[in-house]
Protein backbone atom coordinates (compact mmCIF):
# COMPACT_ATOMS: atom_id res chain seq x y z
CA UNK A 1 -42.63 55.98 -21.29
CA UNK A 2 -40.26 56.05 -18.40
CA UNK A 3 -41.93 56.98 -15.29
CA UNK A 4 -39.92 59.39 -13.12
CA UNK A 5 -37.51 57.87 -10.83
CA UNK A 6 -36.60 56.05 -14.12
CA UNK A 7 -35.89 59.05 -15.96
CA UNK A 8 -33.89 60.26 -13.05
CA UNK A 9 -31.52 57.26 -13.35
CA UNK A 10 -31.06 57.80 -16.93
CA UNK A 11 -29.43 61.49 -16.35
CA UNK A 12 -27.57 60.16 -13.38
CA UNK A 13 -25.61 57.72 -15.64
CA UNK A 14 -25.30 60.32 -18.45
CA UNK A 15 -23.57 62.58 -15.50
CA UNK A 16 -20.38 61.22 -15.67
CA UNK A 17 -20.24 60.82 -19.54
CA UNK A 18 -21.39 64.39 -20.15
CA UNK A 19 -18.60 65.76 -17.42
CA UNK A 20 -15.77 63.87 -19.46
CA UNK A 21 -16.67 64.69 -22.91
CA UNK A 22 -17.45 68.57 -22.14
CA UNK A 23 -15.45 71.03 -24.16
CA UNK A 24 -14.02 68.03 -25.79
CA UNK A 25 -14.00 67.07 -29.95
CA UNK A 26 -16.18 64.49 -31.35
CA UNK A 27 -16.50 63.63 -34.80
CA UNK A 28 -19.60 61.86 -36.18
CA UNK A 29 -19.63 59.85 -39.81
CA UNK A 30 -23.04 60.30 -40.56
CA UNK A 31 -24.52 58.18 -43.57
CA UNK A 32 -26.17 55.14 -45.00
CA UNK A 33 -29.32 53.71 -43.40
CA UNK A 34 -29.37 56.51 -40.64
CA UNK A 35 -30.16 58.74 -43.64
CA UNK A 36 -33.09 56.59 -45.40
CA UNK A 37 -36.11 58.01 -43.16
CA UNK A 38 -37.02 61.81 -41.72
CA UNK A 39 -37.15 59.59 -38.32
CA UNK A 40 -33.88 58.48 -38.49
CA UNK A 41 -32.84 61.75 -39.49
CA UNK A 42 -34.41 63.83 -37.18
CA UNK A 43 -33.33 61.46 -34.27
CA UNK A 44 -29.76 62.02 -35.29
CA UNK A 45 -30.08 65.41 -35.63
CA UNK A 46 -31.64 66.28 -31.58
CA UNK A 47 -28.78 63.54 -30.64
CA UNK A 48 -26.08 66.28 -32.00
CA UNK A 49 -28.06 69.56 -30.66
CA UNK A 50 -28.47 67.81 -27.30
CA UNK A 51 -24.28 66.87 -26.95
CA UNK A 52 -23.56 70.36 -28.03
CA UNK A 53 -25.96 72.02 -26.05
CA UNK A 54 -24.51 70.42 -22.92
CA UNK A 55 -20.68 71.72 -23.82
CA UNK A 56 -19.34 69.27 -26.57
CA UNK A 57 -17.62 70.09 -29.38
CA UNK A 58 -19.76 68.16 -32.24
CA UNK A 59 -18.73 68.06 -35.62
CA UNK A 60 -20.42 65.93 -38.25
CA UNK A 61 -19.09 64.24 -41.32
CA UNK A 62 -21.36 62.97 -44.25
CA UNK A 63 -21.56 60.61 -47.35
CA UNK A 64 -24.14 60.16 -49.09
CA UNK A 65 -23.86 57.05 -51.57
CA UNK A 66 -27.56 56.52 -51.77
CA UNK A 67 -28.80 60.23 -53.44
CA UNK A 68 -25.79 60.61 -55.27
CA UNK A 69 -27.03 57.06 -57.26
CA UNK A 70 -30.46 58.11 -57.44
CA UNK A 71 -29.41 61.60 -59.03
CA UNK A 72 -26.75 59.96 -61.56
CA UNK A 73 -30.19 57.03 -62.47
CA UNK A 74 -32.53 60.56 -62.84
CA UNK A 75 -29.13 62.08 -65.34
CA UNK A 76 -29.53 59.06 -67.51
CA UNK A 77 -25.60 58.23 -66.06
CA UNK A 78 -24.83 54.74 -64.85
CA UNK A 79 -23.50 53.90 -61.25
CA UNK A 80 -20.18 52.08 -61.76
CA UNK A 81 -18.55 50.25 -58.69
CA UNK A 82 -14.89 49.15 -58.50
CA UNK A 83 -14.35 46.61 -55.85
CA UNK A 84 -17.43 48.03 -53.76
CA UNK A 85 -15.81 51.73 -54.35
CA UNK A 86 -18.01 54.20 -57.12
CA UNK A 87 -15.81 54.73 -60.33
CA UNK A 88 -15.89 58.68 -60.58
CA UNK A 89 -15.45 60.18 -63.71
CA UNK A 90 -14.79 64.12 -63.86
CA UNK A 91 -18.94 64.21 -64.77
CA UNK A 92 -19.85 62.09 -61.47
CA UNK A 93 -17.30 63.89 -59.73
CA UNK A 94 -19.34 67.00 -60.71
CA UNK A 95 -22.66 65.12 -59.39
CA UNK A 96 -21.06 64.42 -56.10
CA UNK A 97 -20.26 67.95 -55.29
CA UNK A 98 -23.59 69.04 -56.30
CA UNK A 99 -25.07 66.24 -54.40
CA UNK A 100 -22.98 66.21 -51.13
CA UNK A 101 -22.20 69.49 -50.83
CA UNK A 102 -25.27 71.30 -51.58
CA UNK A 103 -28.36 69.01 -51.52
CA UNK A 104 -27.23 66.67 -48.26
CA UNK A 105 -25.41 69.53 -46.77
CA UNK A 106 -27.65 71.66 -46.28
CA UNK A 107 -30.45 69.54 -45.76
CA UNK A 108 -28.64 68.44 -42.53
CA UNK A 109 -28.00 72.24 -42.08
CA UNK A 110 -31.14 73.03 -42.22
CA UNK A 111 -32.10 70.34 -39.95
CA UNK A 112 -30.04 71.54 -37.21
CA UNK A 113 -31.00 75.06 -37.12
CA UNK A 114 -34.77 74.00 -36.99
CA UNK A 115 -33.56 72.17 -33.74
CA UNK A 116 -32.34 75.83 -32.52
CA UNK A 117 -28.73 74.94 -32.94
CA UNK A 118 -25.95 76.76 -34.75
CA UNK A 119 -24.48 75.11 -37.76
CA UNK A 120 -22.53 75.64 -40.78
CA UNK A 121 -22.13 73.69 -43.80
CA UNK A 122 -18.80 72.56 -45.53
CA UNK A 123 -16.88 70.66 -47.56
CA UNK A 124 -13.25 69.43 -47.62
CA UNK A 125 -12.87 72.36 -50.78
CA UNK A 126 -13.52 75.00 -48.34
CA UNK A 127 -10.84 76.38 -46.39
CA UNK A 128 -8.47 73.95 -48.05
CA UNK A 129 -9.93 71.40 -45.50
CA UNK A 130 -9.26 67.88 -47.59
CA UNK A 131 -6.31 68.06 -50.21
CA UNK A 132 -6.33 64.70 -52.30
CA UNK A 133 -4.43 62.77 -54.71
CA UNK A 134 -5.96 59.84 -56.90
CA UNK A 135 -6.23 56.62 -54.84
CA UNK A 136 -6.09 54.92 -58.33
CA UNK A 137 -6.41 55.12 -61.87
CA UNK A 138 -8.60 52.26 -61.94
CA UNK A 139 -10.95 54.74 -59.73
CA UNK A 140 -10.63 57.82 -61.50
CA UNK A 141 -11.23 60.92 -59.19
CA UNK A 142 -12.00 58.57 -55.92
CA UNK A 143 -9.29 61.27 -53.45
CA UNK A 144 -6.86 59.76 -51.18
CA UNK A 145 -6.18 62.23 -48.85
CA UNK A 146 -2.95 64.14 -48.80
CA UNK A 147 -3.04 66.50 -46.07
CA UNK A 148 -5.74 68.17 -43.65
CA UNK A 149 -6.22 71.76 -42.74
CA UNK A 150 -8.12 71.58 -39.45
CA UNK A 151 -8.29 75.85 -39.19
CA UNK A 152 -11.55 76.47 -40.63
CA UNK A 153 -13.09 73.62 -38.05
CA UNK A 154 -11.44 75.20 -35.52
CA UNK A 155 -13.26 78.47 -36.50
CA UNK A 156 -16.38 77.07 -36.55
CA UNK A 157 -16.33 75.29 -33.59
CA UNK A 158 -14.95 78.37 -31.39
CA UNK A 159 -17.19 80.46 -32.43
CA UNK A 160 -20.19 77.93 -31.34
CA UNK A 161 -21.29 76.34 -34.61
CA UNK A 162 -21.15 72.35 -35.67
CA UNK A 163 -19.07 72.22 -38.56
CA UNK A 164 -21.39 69.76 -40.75
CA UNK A 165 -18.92 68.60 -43.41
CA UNK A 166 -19.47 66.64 -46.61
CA UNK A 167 -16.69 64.37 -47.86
CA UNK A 168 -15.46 66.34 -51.11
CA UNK A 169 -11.99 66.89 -51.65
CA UNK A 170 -10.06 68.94 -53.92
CA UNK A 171 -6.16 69.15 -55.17
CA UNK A 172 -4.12 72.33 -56.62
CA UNK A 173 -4.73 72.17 -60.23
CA UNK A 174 -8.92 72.66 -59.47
CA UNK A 175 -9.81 68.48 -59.82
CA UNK A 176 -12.76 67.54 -57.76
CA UNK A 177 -12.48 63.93 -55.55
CA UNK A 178 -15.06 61.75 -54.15
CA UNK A 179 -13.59 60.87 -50.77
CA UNK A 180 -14.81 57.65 -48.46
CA UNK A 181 -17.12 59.46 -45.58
CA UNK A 182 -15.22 57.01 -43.14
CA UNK A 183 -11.92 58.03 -44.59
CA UNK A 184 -12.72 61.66 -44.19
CA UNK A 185 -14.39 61.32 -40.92
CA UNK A 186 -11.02 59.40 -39.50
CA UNK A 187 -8.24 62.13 -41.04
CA UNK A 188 -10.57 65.04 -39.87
CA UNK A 189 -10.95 63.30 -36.19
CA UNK A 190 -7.19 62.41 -36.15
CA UNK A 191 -6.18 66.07 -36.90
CA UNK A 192 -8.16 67.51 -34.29
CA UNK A 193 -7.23 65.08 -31.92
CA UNK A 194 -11.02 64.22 -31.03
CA UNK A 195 -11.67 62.78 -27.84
CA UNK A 196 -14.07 60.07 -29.69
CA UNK A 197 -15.46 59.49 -33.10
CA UNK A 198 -18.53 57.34 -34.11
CA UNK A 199 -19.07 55.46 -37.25
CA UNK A 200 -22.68 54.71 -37.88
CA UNK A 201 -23.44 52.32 -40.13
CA UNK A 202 -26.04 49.08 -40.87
CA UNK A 203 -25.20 46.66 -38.39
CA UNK A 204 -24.91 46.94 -34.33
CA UNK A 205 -20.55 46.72 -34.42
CA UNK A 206 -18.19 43.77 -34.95
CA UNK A 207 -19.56 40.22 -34.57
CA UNK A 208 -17.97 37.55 -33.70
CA UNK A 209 -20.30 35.77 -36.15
CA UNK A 210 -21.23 38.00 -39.07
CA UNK A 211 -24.60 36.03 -39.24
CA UNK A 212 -25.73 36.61 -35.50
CA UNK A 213 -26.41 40.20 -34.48
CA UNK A 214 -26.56 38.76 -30.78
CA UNK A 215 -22.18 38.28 -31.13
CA UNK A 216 -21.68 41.80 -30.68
CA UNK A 217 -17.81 42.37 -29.73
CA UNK A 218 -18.55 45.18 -27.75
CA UNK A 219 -14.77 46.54 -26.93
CA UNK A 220 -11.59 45.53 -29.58
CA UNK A 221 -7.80 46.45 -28.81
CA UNK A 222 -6.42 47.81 -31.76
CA UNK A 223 -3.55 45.44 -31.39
CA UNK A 224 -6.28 42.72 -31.46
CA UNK A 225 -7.05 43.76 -35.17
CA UNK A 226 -4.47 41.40 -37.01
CA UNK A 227 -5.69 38.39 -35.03
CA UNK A 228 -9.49 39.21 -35.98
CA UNK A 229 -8.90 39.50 -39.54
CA UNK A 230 -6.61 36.06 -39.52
CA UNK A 231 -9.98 34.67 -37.79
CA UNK A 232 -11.56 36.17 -40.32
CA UNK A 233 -14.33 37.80 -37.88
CA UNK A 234 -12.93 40.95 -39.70
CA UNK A 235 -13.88 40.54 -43.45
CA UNK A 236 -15.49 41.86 -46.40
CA UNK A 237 -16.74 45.25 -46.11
CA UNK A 238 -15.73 45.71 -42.36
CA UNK A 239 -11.95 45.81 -43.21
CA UNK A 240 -11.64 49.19 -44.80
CA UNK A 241 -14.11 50.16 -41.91
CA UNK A 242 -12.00 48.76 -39.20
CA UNK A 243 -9.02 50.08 -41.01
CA UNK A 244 -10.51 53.82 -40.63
CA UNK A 245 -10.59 53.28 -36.76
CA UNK A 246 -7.20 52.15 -36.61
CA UNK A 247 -5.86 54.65 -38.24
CA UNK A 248 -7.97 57.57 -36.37
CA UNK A 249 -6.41 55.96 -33.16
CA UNK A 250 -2.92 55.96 -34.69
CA UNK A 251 -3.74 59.75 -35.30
CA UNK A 252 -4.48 60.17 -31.74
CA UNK A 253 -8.16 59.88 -31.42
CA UNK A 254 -8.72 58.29 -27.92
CA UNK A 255 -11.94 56.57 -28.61
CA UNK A 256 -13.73 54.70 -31.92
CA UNK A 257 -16.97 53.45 -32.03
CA UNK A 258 -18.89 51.76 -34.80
CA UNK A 259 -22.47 52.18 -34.08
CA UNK A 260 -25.94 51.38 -35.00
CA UNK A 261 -27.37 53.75 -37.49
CA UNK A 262 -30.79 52.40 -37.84
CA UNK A 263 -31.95 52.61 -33.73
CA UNK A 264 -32.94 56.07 -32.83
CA UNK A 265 -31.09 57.71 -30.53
CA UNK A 266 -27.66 55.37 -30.85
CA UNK A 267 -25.49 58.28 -30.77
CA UNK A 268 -26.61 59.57 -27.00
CA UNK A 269 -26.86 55.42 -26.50
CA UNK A 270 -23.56 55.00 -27.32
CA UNK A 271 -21.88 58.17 -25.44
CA UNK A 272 -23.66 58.93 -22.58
CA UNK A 273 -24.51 54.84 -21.10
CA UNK A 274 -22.81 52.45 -19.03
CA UNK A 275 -23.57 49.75 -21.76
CA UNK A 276 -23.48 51.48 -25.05
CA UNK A 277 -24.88 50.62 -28.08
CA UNK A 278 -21.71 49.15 -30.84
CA UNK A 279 -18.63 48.18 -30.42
CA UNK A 280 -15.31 50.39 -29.55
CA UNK A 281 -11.80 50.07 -30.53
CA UNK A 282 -9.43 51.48 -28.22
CA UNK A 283 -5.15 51.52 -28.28
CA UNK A 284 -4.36 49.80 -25.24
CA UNK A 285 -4.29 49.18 -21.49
């Protein structure tokens, strides 16, 4: 327990944080191991109520890989994976929207209104948020997004609600995609020009040494990116993550950061302190 000239400190060096991100967009990808416990959960959720109770603009973005394989197991329906991506048949495509945007949804919903804040729950189908094409064949109905209508967001944010957003797309002749939370959560940041997004995931950021948690890059130059993957310090599963923050800053997002999903609090660690928590990727100088 911090005593209180220690707790004192702590708000002083949020100050400046909370001053520049005040009336100000950030998106939050919300998913994987952050999601596994009602601690984790809970801790992300009073992260989000405190930003927008002090004048931020919060809107959230969520996956969720994990229930949507545990409900296909409990149909009888196996879990296919195409180079680490799920194979989605019109029948999973079906589970995923029942999944993500009812169970997860408005779970997290929920969550946030028994916190005292306002929120609403969506998905890229509603308001014609998160029109998709097929990424591939080979994938079946895994969306690549096409276009993004930002208005309903807008709506919901003006009138004082986070928009909590699962990542379902649709397209014109009534087809149903699954859609990458990270992909969603960069194309929704990038049209709303967010000051900042966050990417929480299962490891502290980008290491230098994928082995050693302690080789935490903690600030990347998006021109930087090419070198780092020639190093290879950018491999495997990273590179489509990495590739989301590029493109979000390409979009005109200001500010990525992949974070820490599994330490409480990370999101209010990451924002609102001198050191932060993960590791951000910024344009340039």
């Amino acid at each position: 327990m911090l005593d209180k000239k220690q707790q004192a400190e702590v708000l002083l060096e949020a100050m400046p944080y909370i001053k520049k991100y005040q009336n100000k967009v950030l998106v939050i990808k919300y998913g994987g191991n952050a999601m596994l416990t009602d601690e984790l959960r809970w801790s992300v959720m009073r992260d989000l109520t405190i930003l927008h109770c002090v004048g931020i603009k919060v809107v959230l973005v969520h996956g969720g890989g994990p229930e949507i394989s545990q409900t296909l197991s409990r149909m009888g329906i196996e879990s296919k994976f195409v180079n680490g991506l799920r194979y989605t048949d019109e029948e999973t495509a079906e589970v995923v929207r029942m999944v993500l945007a009812g169970k997860v949804n408005k779970s997290l919903v929920h969550m946030l209104g028994a916190m005292g804040d306002k929120a609403v729950g969506l998905c890229g189908m509603d308001g014609n948020l998160l029109l998709c094409e097929k990424e591939s064949e080979a994938l079946g109905f895994v969306g690549k997004i096409v276009s993004v209508n930002t208005e309903i967001i807008d709506d919901c944010l003006n009138a004082g609600y986070i928009p909590v957003i699962s990542s379902v797309g649709y397209d014109n002749v009534g087809n149903i995609y699954n859609v990458n939370a990270d992909t969603a959560a960069s194309a929704i940041a990038g049209a709303l020009k967010a000051e900042s997004l966050i990417l929480m995931t299962d490891i502290r950021g980008l290491l230098q040494d994928k082995d050693d948690e302690s080789s935490l890059i903690k600030k990347v130059y998006v021109s930087d990116i090419p070198s780092l993957v020639k190093e290879g310090i950018i491999s495997g599963g990273m590179v489509p993550k990495i590739n989301c923050c590029k493109e979000a800053i390409r979009r005109g997002v200001n500010r990525v950061f992949i974070t820490d999903g599994r330490v409480a609090h990370s999101v209010l660690l990451e924002l609102l302190s001198d050191e932060g928590m993960g590791t951000m990727f910024v344009k340039g100088d």
